[in-house]
PDB file of N, CA and C in Angstrom:
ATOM      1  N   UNK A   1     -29.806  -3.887  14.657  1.00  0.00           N
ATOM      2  CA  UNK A   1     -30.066  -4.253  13.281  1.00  0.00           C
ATOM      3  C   UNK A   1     -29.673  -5.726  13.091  1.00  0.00           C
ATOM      4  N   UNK A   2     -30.506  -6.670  12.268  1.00  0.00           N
ATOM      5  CA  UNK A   2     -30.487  -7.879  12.182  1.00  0.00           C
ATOM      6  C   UNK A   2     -29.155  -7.923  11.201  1.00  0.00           C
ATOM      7  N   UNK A   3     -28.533  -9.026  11.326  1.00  0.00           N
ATOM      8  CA  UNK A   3     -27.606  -9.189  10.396  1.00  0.00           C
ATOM      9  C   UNK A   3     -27.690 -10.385   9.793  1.00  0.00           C
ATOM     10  N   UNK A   4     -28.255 -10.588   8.123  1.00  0.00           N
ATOM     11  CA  UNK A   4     -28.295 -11.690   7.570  1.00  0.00           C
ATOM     12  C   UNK A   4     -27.615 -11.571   6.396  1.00  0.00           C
ATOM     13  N   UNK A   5     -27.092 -10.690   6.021  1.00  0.00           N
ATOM     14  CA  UNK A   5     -26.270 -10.494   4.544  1.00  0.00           C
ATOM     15  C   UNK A   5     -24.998 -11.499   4.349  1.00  0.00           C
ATOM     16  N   UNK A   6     -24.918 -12.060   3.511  1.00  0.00           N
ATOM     17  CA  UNK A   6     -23.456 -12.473   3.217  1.00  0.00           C
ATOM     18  C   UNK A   6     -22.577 -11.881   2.175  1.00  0.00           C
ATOM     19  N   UNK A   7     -21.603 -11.557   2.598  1.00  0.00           N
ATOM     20  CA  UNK A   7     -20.147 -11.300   1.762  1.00  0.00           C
ATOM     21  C   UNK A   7     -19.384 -12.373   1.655  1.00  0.00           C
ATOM     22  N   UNK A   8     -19.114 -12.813   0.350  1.00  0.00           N
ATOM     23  CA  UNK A   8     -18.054 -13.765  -0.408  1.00  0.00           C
ATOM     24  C   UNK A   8     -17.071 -13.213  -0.939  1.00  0.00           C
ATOM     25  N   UNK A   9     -15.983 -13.318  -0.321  1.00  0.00           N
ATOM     26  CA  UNK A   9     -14.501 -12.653  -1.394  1.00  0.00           C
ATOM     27  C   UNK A   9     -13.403 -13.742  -1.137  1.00  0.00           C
ATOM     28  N   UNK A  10     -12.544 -13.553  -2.374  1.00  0.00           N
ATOM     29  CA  UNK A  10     -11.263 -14.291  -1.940  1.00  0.00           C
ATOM     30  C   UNK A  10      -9.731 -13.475  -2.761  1.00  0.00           C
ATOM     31  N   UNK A  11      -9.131 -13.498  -1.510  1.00  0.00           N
ATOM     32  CA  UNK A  11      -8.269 -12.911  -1.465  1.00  0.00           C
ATOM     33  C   UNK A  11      -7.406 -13.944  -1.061  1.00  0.00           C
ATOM     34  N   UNK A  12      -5.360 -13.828  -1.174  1.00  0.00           N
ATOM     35  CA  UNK A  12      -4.945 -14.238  -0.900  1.00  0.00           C
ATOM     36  C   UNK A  12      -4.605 -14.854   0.380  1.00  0.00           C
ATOM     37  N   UNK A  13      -3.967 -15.972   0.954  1.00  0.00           N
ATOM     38  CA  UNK A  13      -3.820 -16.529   1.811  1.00  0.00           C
ATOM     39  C   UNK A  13      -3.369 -15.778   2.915  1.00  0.00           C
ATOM     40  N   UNK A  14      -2.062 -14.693   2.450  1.00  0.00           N
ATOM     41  CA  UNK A  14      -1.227 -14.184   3.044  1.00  0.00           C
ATOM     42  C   UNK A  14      -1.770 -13.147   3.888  1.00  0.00           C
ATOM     43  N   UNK A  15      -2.072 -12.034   2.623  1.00  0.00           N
ATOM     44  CA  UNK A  15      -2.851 -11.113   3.077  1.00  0.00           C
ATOM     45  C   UNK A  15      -4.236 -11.359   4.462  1.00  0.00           C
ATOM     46  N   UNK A  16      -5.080 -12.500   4.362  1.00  0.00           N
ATOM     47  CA  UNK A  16      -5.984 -13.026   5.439  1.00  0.00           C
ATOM     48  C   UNK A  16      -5.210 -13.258   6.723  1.00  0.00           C
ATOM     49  N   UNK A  17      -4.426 -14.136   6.644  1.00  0.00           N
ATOM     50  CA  UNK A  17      -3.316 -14.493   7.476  1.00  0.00           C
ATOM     51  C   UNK A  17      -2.611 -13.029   8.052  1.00  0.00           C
ATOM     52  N   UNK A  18      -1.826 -12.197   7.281  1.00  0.00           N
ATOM     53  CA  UNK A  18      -1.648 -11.275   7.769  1.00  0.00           C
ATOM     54  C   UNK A  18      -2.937 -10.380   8.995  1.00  0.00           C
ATOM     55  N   UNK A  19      -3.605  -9.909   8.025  1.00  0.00           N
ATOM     56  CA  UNK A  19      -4.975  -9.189   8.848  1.00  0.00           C
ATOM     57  C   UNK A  19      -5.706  -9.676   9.944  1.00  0.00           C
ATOM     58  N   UNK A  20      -5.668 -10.975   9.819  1.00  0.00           N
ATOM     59  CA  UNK A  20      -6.047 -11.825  10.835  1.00  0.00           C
ATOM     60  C   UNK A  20      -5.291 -11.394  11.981  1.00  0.00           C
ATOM     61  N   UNK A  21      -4.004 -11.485  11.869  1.00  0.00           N
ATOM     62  CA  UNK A  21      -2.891 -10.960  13.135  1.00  0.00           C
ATOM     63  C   UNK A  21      -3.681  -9.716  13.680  1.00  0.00           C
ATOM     64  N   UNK A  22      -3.296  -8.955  12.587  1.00  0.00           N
ATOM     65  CA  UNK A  22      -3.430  -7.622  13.220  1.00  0.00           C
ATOM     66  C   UNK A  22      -4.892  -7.481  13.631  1.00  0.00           C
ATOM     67  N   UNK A  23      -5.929  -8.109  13.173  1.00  0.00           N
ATOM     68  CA  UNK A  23      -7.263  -7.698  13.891  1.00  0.00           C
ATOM     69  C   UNK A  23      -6.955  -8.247  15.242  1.00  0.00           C
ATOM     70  N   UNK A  24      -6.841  -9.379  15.291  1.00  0.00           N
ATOM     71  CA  UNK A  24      -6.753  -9.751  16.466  1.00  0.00           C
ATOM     72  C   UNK A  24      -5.667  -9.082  17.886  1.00  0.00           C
ATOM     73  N   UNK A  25      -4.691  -8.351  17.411  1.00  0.00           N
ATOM     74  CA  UNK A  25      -3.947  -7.446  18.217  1.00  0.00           C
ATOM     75  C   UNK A  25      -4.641  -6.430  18.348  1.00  0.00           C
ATOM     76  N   UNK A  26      -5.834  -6.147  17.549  1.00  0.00           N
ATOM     77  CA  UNK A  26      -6.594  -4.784  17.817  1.00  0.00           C
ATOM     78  C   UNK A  26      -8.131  -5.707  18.901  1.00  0.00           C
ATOM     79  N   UNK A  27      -7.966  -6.801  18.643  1.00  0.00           N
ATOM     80  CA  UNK A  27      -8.945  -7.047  19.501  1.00  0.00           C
ATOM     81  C   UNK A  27     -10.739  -6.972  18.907  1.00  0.00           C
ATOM     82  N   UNK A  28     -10.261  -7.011  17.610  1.00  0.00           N
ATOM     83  CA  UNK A  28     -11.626  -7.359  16.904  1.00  0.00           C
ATOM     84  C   UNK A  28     -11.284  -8.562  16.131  1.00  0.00           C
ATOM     85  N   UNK A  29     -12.692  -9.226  15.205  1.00  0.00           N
ATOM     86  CA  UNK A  29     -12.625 -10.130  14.493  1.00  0.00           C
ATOM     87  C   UNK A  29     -12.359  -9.770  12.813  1.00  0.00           C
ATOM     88  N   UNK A  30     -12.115 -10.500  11.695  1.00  0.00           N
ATOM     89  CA  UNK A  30     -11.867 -10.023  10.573  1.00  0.00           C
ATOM     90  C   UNK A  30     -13.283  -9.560   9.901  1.00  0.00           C
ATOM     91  N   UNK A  31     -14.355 -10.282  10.322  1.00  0.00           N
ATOM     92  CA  UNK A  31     -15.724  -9.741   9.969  1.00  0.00           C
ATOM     93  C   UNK A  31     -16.561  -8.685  10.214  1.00  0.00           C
ATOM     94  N   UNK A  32     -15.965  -8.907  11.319  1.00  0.00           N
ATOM     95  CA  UNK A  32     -15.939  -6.961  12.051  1.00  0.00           C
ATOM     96  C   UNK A  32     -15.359  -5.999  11.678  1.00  0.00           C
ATOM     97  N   UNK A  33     -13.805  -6.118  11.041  1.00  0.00           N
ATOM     98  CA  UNK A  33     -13.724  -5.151  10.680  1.00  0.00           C
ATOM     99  C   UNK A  33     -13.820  -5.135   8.892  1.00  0.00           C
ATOM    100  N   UNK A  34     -14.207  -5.849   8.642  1.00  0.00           N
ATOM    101  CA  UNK A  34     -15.164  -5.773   7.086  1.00  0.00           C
ATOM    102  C   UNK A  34     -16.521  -5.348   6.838  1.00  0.00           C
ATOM    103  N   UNK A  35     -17.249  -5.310   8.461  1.00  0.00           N
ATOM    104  CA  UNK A  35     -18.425  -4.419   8.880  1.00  0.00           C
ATOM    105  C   UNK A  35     -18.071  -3.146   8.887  1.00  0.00           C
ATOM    106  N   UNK A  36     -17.176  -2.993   9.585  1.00  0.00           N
ATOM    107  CA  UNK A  36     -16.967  -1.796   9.924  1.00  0.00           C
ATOM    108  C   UNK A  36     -16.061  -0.369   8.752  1.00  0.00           C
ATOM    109  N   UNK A  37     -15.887  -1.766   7.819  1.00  0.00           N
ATOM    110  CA  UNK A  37     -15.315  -0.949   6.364  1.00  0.00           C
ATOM    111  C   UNK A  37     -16.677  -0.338   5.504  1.00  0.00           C
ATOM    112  N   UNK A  38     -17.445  -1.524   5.612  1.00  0.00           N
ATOM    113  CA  UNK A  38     -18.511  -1.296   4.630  1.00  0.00           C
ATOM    114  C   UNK A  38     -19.401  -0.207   5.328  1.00  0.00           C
ATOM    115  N   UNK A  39     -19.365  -0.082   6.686  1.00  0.00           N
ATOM    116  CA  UNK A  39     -20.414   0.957   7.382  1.00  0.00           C
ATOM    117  C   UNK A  39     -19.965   2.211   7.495  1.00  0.00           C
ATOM    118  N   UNK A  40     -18.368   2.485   7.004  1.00  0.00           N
ATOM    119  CA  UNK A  40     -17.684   3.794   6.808  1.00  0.00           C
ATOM    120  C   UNK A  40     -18.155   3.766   5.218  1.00  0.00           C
ATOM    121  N   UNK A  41     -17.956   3.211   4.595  1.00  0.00           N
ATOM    122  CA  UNK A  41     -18.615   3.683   2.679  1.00  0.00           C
ATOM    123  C   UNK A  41     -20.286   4.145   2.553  1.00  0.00           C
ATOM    124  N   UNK A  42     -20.794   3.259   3.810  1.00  0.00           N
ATOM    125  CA  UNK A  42     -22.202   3.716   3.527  1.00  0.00           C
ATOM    126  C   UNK A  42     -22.615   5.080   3.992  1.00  0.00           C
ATOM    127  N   UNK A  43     -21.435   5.722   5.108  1.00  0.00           N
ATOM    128  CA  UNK A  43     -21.960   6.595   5.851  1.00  0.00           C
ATOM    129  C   UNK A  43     -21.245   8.157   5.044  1.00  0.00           C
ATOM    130  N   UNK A  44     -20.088   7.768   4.730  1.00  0.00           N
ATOM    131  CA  UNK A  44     -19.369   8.736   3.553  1.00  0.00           C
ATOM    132  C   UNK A  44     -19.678   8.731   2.403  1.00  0.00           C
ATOM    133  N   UNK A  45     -20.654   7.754   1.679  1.00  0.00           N
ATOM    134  CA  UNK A  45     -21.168   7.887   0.436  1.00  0.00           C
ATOM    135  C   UNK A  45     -20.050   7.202  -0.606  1.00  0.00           C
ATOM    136  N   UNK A  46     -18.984   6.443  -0.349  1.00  0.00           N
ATOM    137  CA  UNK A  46     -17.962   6.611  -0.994  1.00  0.00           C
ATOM    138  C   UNK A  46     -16.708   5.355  -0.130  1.00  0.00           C
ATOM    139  N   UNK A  47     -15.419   5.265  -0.728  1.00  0.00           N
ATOM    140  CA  UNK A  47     -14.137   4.489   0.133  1.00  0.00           C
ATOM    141  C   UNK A  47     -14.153   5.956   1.307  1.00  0.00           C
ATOM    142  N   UNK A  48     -13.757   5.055   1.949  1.00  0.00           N
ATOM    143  CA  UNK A  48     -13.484   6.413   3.449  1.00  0.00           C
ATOM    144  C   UNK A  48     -11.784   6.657   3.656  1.00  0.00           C
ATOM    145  N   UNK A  49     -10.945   6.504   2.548  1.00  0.00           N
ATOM    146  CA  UNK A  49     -10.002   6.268   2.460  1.00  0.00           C
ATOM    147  C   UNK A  49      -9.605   6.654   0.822  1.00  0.00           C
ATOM    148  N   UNK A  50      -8.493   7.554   0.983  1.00  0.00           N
ATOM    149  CA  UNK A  50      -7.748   8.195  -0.571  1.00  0.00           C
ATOM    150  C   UNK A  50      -7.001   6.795  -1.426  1.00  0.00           C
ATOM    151  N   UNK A  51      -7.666   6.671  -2.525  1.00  0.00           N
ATOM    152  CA  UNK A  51      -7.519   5.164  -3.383  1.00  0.00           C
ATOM    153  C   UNK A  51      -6.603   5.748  -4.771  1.00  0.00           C
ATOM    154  N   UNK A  52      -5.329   5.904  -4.809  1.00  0.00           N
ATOM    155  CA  UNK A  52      -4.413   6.460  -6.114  1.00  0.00           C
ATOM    156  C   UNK A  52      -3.831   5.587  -6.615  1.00  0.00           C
ATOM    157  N   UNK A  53      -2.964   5.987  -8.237  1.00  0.00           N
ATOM    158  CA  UNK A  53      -2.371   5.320  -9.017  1.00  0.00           C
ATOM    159  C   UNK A  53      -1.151   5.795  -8.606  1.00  0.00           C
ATOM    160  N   UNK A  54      -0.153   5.638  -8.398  1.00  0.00           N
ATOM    161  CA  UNK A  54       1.350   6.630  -8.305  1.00  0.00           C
ATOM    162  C   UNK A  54       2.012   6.464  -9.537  1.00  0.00           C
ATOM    163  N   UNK A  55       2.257   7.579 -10.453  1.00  0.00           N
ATOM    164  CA  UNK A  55       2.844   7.645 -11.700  1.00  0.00           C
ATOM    165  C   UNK A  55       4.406   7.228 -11.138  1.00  0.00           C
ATOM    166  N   UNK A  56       4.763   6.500 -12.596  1.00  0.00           N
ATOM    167  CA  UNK A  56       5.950   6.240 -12.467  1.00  0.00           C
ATOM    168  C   UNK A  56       7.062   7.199 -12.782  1.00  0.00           C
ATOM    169  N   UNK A  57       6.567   8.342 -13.122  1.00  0.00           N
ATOM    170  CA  UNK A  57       7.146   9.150 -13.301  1.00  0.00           C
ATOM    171  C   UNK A  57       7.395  10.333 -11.816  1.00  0.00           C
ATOM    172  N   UNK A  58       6.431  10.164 -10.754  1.00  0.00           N
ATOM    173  CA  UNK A  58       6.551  10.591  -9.665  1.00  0.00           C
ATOM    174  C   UNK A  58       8.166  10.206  -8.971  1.00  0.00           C
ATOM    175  N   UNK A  59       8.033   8.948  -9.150  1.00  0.00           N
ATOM    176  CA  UNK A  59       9.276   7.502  -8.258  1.00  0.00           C
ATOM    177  C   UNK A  59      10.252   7.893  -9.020  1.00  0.00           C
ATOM    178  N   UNK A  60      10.450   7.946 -10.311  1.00  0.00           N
ATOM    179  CA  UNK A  60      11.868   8.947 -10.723  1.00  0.00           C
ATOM    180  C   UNK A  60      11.869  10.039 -10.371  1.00  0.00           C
ATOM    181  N   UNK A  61      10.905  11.286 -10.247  1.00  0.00           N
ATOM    182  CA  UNK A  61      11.806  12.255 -10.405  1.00  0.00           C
ATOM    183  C   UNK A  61      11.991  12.288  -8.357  1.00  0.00           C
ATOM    184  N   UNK A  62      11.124  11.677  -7.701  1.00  0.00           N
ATOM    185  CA  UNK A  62      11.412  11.388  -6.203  1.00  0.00           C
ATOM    186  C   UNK A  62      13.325  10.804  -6.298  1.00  0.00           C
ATOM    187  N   UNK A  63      13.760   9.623  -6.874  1.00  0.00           N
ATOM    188  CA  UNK A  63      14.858   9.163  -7.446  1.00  0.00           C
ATOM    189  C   UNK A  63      15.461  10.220  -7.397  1.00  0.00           C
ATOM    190  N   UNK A  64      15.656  10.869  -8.370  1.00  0.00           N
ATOM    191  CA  UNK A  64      15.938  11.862  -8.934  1.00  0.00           C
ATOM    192  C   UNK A  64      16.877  13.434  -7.940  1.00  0.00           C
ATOM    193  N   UNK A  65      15.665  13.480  -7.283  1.00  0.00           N
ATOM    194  CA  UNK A  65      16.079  14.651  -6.377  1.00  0.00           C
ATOM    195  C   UNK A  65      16.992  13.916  -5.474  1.00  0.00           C
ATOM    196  N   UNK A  66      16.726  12.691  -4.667  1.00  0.00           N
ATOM    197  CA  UNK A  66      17.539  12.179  -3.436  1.00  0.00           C
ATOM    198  C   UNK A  66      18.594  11.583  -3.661  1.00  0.00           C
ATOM    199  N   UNK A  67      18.604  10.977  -5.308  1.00  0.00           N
ATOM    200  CA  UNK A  67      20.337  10.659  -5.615  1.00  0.00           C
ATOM    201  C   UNK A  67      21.257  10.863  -5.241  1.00  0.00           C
ATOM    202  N   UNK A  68      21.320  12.124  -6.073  1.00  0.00           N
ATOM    203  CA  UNK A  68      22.485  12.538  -6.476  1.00  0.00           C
ATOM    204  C   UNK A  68      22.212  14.145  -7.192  1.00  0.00           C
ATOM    205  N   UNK A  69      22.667  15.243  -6.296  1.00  0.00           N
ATOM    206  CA  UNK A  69      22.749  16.456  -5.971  1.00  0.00           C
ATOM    207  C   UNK A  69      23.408  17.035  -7.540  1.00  0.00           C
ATOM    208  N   UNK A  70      24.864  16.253  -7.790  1.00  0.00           N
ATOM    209  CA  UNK A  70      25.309  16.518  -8.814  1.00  0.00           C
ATOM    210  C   UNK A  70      25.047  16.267  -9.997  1.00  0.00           C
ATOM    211  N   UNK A  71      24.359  14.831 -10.414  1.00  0.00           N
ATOM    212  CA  UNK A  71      24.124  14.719 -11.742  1.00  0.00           C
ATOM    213  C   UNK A  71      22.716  14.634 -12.112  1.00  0.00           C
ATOM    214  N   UNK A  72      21.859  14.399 -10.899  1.00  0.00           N
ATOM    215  CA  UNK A  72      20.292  14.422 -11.084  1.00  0.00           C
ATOM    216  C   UNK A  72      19.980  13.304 -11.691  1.00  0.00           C
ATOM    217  N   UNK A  73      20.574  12.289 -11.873  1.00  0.00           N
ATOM    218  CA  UNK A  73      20.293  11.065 -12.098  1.00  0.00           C
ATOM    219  C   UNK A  73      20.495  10.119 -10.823  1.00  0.00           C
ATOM    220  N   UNK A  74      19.388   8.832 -10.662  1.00  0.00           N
ATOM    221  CA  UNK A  74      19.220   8.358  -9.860  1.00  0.00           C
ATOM    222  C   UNK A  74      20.625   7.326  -9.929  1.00  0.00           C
ATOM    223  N   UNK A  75      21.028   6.834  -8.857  1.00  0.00           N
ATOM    224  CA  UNK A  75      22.052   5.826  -8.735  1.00  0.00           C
ATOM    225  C   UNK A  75      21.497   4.496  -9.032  1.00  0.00           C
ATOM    226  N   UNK A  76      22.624   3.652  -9.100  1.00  0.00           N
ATOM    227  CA  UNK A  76      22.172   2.255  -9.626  1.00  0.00           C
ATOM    228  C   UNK A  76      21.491   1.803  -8.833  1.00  0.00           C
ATOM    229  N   UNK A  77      21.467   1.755  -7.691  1.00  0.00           N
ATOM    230  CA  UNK A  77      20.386   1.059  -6.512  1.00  0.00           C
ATOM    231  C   UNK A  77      19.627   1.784  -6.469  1.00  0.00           C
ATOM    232  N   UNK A  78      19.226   3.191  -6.135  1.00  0.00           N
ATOM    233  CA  UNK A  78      17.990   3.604  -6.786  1.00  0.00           C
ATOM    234  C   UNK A  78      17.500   2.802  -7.980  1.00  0.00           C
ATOM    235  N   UNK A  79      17.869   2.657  -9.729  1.00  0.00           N
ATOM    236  CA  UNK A  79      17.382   2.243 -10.642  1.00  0.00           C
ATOM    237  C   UNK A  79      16.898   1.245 -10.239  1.00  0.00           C
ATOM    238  N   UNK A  80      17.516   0.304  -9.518  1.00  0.00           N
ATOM    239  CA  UNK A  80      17.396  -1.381  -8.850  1.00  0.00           C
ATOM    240  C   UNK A  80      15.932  -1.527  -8.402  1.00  0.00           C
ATOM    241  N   UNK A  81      15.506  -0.190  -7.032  1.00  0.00           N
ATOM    242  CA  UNK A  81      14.499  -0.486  -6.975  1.00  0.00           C
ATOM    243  C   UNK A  81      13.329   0.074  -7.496  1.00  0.00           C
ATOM    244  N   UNK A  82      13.490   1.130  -8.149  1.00  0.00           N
ATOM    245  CA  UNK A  82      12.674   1.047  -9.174  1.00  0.00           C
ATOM    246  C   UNK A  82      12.056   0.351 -10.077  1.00  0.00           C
ATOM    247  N   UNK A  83      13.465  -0.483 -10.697  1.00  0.00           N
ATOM    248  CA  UNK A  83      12.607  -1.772 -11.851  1.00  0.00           C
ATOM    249  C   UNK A  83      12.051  -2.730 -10.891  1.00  0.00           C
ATOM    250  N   UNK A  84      12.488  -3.144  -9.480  1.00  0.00           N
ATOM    251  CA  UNK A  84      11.553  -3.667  -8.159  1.00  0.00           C
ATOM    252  C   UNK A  84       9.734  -3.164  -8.511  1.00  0.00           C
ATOM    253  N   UNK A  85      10.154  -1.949  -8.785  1.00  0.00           N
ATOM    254  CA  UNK A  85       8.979  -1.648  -8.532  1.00  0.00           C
ATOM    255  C   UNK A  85       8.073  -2.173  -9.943  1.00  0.00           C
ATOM    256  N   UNK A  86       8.698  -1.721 -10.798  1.00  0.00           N
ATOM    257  CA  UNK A  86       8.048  -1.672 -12.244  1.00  0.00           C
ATOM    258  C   UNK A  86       7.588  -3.115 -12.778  1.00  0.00           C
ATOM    259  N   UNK A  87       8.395  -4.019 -12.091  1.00  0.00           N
ATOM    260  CA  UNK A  87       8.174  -5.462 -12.514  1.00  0.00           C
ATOM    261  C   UNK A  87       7.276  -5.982 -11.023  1.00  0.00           C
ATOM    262  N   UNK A  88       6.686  -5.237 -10.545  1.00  0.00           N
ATOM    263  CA  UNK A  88       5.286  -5.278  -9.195  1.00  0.00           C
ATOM    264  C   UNK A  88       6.119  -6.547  -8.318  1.00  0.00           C
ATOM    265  N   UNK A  89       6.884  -6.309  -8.405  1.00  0.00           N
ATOM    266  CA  UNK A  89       7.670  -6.874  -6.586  1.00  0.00           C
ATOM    267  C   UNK A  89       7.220  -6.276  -5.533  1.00  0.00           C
ATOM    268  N   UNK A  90       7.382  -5.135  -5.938  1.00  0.00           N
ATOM    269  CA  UNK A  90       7.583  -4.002  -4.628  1.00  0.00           C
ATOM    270  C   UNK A  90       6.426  -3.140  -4.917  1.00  0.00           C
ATOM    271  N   UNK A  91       5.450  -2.287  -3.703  1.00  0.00           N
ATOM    272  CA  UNK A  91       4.544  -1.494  -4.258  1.00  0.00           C
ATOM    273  C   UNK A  91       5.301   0.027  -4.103  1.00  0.00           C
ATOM    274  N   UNK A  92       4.597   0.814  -4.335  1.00  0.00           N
ATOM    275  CA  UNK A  92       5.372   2.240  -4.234  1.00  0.00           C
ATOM    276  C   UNK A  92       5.891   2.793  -3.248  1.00  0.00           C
ATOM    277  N   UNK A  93       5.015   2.412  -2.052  1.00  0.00           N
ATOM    278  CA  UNK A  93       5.311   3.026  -0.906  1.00  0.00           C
ATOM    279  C   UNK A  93       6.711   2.235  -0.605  1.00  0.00           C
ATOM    280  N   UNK A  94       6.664   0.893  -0.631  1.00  0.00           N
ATOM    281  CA  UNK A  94       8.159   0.430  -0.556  1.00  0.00           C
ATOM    282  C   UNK A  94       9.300   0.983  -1.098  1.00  0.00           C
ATOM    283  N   UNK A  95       8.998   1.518  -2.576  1.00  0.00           N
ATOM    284  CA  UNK A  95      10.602   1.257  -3.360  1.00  0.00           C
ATOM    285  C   UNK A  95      10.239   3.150  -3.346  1.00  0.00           C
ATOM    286  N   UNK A  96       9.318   4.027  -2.547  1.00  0.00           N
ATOM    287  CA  UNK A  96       9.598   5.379  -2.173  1.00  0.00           C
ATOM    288  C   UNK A  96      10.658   5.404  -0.735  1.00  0.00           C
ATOM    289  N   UNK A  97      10.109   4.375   0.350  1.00  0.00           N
ATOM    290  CA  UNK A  97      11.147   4.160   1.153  1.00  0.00           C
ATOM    291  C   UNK A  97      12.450   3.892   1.655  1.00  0.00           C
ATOM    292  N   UNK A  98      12.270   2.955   0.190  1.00  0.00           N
ATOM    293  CA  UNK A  98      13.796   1.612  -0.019  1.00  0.00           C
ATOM    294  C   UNK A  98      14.433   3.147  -0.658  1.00  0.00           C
ATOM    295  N   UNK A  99      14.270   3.810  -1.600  1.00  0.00           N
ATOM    296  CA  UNK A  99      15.082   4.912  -2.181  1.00  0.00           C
ATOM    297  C   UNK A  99      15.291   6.058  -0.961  1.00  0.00           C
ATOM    298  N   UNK A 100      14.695   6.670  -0.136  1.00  0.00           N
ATOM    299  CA  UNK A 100      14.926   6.933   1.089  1.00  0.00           C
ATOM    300  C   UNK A 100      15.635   6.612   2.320  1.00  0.00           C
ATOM    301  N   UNK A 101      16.289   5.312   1.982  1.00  0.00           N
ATOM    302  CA  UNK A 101      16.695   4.904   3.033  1.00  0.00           C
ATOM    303  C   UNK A 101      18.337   4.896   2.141  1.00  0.00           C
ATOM    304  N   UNK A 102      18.312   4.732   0.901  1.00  0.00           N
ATOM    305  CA  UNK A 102      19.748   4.969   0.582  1.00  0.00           C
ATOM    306  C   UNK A 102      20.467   5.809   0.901  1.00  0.00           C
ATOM    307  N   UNK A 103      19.513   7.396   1.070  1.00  0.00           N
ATOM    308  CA  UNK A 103      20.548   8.279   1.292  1.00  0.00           C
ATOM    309  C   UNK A 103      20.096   9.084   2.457  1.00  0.00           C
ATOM    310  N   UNK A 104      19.966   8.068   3.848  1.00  0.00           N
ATOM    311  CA  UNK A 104      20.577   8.047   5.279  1.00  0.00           C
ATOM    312  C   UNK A 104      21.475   8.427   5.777  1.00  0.00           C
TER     313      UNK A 104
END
């Protein structure tokens, strides 16, 4: 199949920079695997990949349970990274981890 289409996006520096690494440790190019994104949506009808919001109410009561056994309230470093989260420092999967890793 001929390939003459162009895709224009811009995204941050970092993020390119980042992906760039990692394509290249996988041994493809970044255009390739932006082919190869768009040729999984065309073939699934759809993202080929689960796309969610995580309630903030999930990340407390997650908080919540791993605290603290006795009072069911999250500890101050729990709260810490939570508002991490709430003020978009941190994405969820981070400050689900960072609260996971407190009580190691």
């Amino acid at each position: 199949m001929q390939k003459s289409a162009i895709v224009h996006t811009r995204i941050s520096p970092e993020v390119k920079q980042e992906c760039d690494y990692i394509f290249s440790k996988l041994g493809i190019t970044t255009s390739y695997a932006i082919s190869l994104f768009l040729n999984q949506v065309a073939l699934k009808k759809g993202i080929p990949f689960d796309i969610s919001l995580p309630e903030k109410e999930d990340l407390v009561s997650f908080a919540e349970n791993v605290s603290s056994v006795d009072s069911n309230k999250p500890s101050s470093k729990a709260k810490a990274i939570m508002k991490l989260y709430d003020d978009g420092i941190i994405d969820y999967e981070t400050a689900e981890f960072a609260i996971k890793r407190l009580h190691k």
